[in-house]
Protein backbone atom coordinates (compact mmCIF):
# COMPACT_ATOMS: atom_id res chain seq x y z
CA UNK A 1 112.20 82.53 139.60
CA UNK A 2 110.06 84.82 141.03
CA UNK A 3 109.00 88.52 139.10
CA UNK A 4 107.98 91.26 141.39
CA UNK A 5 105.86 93.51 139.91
CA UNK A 6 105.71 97.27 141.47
CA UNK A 7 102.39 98.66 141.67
CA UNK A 8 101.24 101.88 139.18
CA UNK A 9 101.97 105.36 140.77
CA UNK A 10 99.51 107.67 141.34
CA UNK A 11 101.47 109.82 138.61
CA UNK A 12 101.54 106.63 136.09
CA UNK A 13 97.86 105.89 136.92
CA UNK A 14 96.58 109.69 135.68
CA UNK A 15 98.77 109.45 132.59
CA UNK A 16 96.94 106.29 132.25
CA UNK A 17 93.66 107.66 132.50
CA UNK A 18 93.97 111.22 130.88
CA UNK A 19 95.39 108.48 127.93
CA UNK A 20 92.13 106.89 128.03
CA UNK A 21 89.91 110.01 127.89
CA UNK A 22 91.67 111.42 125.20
CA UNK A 23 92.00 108.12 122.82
CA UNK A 24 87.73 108.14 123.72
CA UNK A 25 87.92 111.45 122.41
CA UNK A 26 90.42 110.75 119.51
CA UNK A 27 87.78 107.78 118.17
CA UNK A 28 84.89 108.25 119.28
CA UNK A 29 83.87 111.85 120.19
CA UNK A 30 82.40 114.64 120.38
CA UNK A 31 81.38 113.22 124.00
CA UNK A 32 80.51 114.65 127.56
CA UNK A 33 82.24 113.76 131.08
CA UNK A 34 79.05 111.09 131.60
CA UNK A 35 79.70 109.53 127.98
CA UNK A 36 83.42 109.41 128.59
CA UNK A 37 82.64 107.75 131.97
CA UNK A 38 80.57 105.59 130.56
CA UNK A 39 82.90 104.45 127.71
CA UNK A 40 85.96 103.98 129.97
CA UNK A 41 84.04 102.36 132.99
CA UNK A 42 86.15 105.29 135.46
CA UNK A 43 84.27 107.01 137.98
CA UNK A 44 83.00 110.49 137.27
CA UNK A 45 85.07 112.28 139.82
CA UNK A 46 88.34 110.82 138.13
CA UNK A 47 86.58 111.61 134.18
CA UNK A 48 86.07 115.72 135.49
CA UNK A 49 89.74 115.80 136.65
CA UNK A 50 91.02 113.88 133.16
CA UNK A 51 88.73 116.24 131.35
CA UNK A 52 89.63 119.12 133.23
CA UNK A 53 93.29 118.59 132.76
CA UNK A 54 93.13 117.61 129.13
CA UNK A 55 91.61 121.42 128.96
CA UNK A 56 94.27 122.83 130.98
CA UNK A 57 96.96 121.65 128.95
CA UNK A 58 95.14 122.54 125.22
CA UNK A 59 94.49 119.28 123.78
CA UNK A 60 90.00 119.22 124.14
CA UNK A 61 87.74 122.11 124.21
CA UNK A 62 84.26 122.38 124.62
CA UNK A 63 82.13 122.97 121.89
CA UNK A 64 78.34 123.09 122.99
CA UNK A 65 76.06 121.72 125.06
CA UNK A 66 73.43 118.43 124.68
CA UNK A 67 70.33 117.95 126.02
CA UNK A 68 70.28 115.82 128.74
CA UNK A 69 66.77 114.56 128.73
CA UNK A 70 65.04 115.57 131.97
CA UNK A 71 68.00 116.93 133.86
CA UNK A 72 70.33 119.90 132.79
CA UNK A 73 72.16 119.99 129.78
CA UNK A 74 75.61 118.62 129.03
CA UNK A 75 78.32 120.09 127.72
CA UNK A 76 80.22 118.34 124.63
CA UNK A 77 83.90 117.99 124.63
CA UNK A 78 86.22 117.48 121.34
CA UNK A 79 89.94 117.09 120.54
CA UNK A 80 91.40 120.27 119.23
CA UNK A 81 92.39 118.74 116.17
CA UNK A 82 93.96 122.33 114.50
CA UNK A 83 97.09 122.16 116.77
CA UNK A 84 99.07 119.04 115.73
CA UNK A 85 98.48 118.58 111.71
CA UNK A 86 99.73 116.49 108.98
CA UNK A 87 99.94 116.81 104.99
CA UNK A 88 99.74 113.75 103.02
CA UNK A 89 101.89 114.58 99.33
CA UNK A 90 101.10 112.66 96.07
CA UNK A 91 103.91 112.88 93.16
CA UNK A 92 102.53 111.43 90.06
CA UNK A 93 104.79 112.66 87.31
CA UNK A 94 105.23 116.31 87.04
CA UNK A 95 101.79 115.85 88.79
CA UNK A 96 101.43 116.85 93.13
CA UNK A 97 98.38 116.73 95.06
CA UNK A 98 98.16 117.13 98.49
CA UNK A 99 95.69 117.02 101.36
CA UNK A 100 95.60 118.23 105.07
CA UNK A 101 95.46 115.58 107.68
CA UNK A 102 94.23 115.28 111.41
CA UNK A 103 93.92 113.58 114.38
CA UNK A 104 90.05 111.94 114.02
CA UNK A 105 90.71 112.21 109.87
CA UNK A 106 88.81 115.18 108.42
CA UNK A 107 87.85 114.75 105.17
CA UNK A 108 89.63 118.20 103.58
CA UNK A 109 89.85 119.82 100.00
CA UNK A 110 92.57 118.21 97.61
CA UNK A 111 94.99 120.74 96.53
CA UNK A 112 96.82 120.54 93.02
CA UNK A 113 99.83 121.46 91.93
CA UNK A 114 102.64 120.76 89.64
CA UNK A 115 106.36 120.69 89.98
CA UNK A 116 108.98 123.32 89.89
CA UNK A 117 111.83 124.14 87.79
CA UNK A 118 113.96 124.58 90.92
CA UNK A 119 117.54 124.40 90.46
CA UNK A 120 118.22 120.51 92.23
CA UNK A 121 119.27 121.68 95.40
CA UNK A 122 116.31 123.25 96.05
CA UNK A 123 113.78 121.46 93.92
CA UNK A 124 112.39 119.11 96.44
CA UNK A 125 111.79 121.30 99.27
CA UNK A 126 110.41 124.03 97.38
CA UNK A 127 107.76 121.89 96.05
CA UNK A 128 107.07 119.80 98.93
CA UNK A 129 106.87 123.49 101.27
CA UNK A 130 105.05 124.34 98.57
CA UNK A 131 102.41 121.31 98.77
CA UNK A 132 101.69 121.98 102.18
CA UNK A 133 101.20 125.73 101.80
CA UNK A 134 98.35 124.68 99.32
CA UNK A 135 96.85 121.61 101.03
CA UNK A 136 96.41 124.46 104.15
CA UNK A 137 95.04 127.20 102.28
CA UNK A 138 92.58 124.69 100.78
CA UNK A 139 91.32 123.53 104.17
CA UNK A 140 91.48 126.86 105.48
CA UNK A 141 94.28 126.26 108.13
CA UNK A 142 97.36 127.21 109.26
CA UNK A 143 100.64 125.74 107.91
CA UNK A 144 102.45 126.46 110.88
CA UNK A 145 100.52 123.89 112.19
CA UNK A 146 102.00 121.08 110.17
CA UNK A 147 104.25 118.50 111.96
CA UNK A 148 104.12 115.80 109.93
CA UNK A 149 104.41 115.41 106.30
CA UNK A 150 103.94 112.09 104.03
CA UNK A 151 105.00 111.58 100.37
CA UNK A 152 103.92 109.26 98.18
CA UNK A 153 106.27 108.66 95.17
CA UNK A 154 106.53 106.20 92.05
CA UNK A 155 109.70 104.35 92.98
CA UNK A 156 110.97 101.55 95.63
CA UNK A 157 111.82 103.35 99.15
CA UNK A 158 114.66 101.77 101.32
CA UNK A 159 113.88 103.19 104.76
CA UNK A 160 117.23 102.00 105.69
CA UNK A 161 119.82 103.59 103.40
CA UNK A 162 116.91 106.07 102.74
CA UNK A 163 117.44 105.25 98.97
CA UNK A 164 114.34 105.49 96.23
CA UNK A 165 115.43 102.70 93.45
CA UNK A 166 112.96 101.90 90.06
CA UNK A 167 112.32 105.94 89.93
CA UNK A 168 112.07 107.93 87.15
CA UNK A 169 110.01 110.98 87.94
CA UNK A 170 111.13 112.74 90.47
CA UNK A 171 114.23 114.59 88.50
CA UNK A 172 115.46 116.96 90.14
CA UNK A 173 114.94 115.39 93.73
CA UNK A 174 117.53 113.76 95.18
CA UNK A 175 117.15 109.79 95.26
CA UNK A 176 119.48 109.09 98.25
CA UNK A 177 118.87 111.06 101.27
CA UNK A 178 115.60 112.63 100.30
CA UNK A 179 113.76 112.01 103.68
CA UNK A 180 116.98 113.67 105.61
CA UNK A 181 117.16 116.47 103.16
CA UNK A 182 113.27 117.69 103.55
CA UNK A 183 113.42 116.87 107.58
CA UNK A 184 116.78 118.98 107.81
CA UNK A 185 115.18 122.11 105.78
CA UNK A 186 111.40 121.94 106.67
CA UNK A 187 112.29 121.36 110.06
CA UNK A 188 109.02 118.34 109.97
CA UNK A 189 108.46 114.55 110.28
CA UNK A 190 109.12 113.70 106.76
CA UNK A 191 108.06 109.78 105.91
CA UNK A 192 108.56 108.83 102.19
CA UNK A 193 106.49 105.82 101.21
CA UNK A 194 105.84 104.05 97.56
CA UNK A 195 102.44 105.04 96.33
CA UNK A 196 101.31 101.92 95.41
CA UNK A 197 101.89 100.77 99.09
CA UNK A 198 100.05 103.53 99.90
CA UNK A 199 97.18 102.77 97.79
CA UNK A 200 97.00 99.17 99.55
CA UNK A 201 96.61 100.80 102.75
CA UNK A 202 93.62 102.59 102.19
CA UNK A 203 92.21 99.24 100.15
CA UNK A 204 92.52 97.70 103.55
CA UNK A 205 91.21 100.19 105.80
CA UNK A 206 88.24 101.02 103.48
CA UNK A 207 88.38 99.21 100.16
CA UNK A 208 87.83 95.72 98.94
CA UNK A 209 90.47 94.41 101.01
CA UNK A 210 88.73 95.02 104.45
CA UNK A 211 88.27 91.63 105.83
CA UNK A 212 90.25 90.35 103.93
CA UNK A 213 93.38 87.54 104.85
CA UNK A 214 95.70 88.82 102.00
CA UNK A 215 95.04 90.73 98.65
CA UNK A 216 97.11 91.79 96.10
CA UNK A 217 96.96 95.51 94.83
CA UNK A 218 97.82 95.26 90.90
CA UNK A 219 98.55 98.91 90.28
CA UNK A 220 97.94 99.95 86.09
CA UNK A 221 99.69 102.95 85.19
CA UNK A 222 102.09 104.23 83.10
CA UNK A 223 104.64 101.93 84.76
CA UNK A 224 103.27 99.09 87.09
CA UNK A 225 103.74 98.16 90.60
CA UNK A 226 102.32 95.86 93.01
CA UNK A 227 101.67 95.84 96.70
CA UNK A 228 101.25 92.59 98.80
CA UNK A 229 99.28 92.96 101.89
CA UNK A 230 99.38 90.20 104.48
CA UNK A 231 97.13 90.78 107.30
CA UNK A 232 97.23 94.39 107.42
CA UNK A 233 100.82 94.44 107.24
CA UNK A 234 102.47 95.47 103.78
CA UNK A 235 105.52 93.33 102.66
CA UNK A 236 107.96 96.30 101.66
CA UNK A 237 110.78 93.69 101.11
CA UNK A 238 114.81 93.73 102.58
CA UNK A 239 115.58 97.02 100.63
CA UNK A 240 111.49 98.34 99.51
CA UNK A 241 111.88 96.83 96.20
CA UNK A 242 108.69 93.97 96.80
CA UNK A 243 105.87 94.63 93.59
CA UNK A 244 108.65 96.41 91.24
CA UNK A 245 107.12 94.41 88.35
CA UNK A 246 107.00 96.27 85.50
CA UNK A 247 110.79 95.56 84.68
CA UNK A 248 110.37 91.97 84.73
CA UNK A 249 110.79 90.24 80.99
CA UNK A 250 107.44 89.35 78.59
CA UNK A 251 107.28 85.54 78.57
CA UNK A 252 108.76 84.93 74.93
CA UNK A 253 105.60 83.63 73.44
CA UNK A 254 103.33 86.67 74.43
CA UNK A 255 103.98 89.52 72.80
CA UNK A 256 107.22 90.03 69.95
CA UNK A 257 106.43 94.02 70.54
CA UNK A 258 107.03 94.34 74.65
CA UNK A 259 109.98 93.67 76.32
CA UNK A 260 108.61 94.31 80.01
CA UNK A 261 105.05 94.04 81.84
CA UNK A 262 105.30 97.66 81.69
CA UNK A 263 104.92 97.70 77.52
CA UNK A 264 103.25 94.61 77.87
CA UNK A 265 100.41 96.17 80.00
CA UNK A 266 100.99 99.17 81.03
CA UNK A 267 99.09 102.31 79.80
CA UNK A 268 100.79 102.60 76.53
CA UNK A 269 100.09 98.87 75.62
CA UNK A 270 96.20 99.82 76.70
CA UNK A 271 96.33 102.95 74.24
CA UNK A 272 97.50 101.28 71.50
CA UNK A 273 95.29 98.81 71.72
CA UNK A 274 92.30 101.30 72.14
CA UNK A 275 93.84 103.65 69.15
CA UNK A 276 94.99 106.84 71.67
CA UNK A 277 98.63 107.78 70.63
CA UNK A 278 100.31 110.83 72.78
CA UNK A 279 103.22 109.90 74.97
CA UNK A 280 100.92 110.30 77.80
CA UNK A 281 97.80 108.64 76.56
CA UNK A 282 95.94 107.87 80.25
CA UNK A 283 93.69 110.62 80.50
CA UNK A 284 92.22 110.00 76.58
CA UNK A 285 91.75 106.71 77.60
CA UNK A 286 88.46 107.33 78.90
CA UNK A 287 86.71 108.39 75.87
CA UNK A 288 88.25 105.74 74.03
CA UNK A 289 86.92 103.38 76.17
CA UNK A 290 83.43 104.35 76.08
CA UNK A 291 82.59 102.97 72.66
CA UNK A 292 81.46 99.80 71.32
CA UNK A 293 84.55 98.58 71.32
CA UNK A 294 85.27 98.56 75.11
CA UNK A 295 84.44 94.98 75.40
CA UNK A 296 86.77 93.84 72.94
CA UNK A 297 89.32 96.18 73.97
CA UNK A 298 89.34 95.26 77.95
CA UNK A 299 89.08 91.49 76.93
CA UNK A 300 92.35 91.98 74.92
CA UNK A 301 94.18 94.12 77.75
CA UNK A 302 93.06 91.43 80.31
CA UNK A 303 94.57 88.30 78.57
CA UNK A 304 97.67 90.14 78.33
CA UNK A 305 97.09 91.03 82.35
CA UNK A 306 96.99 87.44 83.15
CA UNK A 307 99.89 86.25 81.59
CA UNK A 308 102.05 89.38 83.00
CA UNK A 309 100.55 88.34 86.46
CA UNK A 310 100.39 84.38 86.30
CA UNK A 311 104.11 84.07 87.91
CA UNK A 312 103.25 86.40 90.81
CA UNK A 313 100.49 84.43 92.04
CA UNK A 314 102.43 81.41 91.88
CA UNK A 315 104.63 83.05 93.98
CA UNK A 316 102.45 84.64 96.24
CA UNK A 317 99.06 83.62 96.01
CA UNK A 318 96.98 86.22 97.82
CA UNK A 319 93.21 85.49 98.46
CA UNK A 320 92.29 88.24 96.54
CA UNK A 321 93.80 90.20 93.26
CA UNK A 322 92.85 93.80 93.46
CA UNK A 323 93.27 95.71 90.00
CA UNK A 324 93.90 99.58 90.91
CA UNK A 325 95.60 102.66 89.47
CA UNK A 326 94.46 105.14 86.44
CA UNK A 327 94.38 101.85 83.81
CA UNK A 328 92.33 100.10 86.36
CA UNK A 329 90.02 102.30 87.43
CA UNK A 330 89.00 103.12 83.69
CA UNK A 331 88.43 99.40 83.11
CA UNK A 332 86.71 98.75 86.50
CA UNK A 333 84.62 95.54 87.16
CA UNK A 334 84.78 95.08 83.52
CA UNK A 335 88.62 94.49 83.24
CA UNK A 336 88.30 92.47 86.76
CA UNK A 337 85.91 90.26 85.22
CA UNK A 338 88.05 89.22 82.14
CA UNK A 339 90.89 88.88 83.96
CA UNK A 340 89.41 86.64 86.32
CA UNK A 341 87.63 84.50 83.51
CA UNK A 342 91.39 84.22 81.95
CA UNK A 343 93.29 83.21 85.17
CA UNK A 344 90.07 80.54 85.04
CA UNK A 345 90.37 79.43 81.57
CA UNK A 346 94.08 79.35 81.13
CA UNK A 347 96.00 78.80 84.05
CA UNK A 348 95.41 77.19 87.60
CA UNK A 349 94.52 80.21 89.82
CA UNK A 350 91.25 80.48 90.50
CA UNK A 351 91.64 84.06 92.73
CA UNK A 352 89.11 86.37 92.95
CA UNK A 353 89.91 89.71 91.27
CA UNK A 354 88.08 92.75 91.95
CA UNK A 355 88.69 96.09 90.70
CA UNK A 356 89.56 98.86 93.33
CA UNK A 357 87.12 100.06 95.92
CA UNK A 358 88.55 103.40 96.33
CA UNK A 359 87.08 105.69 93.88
CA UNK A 360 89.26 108.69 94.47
CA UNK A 361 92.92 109.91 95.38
CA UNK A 362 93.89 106.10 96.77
CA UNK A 363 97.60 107.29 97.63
CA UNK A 364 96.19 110.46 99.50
CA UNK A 365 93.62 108.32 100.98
CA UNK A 366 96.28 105.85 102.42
CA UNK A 367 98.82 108.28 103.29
CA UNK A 368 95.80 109.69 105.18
CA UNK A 369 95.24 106.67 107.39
CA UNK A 370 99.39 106.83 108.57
CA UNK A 371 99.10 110.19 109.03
CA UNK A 372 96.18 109.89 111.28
CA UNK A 373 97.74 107.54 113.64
CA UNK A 374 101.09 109.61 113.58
CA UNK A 375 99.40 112.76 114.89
CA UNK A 376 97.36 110.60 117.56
CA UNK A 377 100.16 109.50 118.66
CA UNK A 378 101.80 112.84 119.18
CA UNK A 379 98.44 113.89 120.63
CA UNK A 380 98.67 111.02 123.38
CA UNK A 381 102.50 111.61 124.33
CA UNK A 382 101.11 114.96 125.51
CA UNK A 383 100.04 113.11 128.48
CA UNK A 384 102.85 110.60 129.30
CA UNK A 385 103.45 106.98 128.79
């Protein structure tokens, strides 16, 4: 059997190019018509007409001009990022931070915020409209702007039935039909994603899982969770349930006092061992953990880390066991390091385990990286297939 193939029209072959300008632009720029001809390998007749047209039609605008050594100066050309923008939503507890998000990923302010006492109908787009009126007043921007929003929550998301299970937080939201509900009212893209799936994403893209095969993110909170990355690709599960560990049963010998991982290890179990009471002890933690007794403390929390975390790596044995979230981060390398030397002493897994390499706002920071590639996309269908 023979396939014919028909050749590229001319209409197909500018889409084509104006594409490749623009995703030059997108990744690489600021740049000028010789750079971008350069890059792309087209000639520089064809890069002044993709420019040109890419102008025309509001997506780059010039923003100053180069030297160019001997001859005249060049001007620089630069996606208008402020057209097509993003918000990326955290919802820890009564807790919401958000952050503004664009096509070549801006670094912009954190907002904070807390949520409302909205009757339930309302509840989660107030505070979600809300969220992105802050994150654009922080980075000095327009919310009108916005096309695409993100939001990170504490529970397991079925994209399918668009269900949240495991959740506990989020009351008043609605649980079942949440992403509908926002994109119906806002009248946005509205993704809702776990936040500690989140939190793996940005461990990959700039954390201690770069480069890496597989890693597990071991998120420490007040409940637990656990994302599995495999290649860059994040095993959500059939229904988005995958890493919902903190419900599973103590092994009977462990601990008489904790029913669950989650009292086994989670924050509560590291306050009490540390002394902090207060039925939210995490942010006490800290000072508590700065004495003398942090050693003793962290080698304590870790044994009890290994044997909550011995039957997952049997089951999925990443190359690397990353230890994240608020508990993490306040034990660090430390807490890595006694973990690991417990997997080592007692038990057959010999993994590495390193503590998180993102020092700040890891859901925000992942939510960041989708939302990036979302609006570059919408950016690039500007211009045709």
């Amino acid at each position: 059997m023979t396939t014919e193939y028909a050749p590229g029209t001319p209409s197909w072959l500018r889409a084509r190019n104006q594409r490749i300008g623009l995703t030059l632009l997108l990744e690489q720029g600021p740049l000028t018509r010789n750079q971008i001809s350069s890059l792309s390998g087209l000639s520089r007749p064809t890069t002044n007409l993709i420019v040109s047209h890419l102008e025309e039609i509001g997506l780059v605008q010039a923003i100053g001009e180069i030297s160019g050594g001997r001859g005249p100066y060049a001007t620089n050309y630069a996606v208008r990022t402020q057209t097509v923008l993003a918000v990326a939503v955290d919802v820890d507890g009564r807790r919401v931070r958000s952050m503004v998000v664009d096509a070549v990923g801006t670094d912009y302010p954190v907002a904070h915020g807390m949520l409302s006492d909205a009757p339930e109908a309302d509840a989660s787009v107030i505070d979600v409209s809300a969220a992105i009126d802050r994150a654009a007043a922080a980075a000095g921007l327009d919310p009108a702007s916005v096309r695409y929003v993100l939001v990170g929550v504490q529970g397991a998301v079925d994209t399918k039935t668009d269900e949240i299970k495991y959740v506990s937080n989020l009351e008043p939201w609605p649980t079942t039909g949440l992403r509908a509900h926002l994109e119906s009212h806002l009248r946005l893209s509205v993704t809702i994603e776990n936040d500690v799936n989140l939190a793996a994403v940005a461990e990959r893209a700039e954390g201690v899982g770069a480069g890496q095969e597989s890693f597990a993110l071991l998120w420490l909170s007040d409940g637990l969770g656990l994302a599995l990355d495999l290649n860059g690709v994040i095993h959500r599960g059939a229904a988005g349930g995958a890493g919902e560990i903190g419900l599973l049963p103590t092994p009977w010998n462990v601990h008489a006092d904790a029913e669950n991982l989650e009292e086994l290890f989670g924050s509560r179990a590291l306050a009490a061992l540390a002394g902090v009471d207060g039925a939210d002890p995490t942010e006490r933690l800290e000072a508590a953990l700065d004495g003398e007794l942090r050693a003793d403390i962290l080698r304590t929390f870790a044994r009890r880390v290994a044997v909550g975390i011995e039957p997952v790596l049997a089951i999925i044995d990443p190359g690397v066991l990353v230890i994240g979230g608020p508990v993490g981060t306040l034990g660090g390398e430390d807490l890595a390091e006694y973990v690991a030397e417990e997997l080592h002493e007692h038990t057959q897994w010999r993994q590495l385990v390193r503590a998180s390499g993102i020092e700040r706002d890891p859901v925000l920071r992942g939510a960041k990286h989708v939302l990036v590639e979302q609006v570059r996309q919408h950016l690039l269908d500007q211009v045709g297939a």
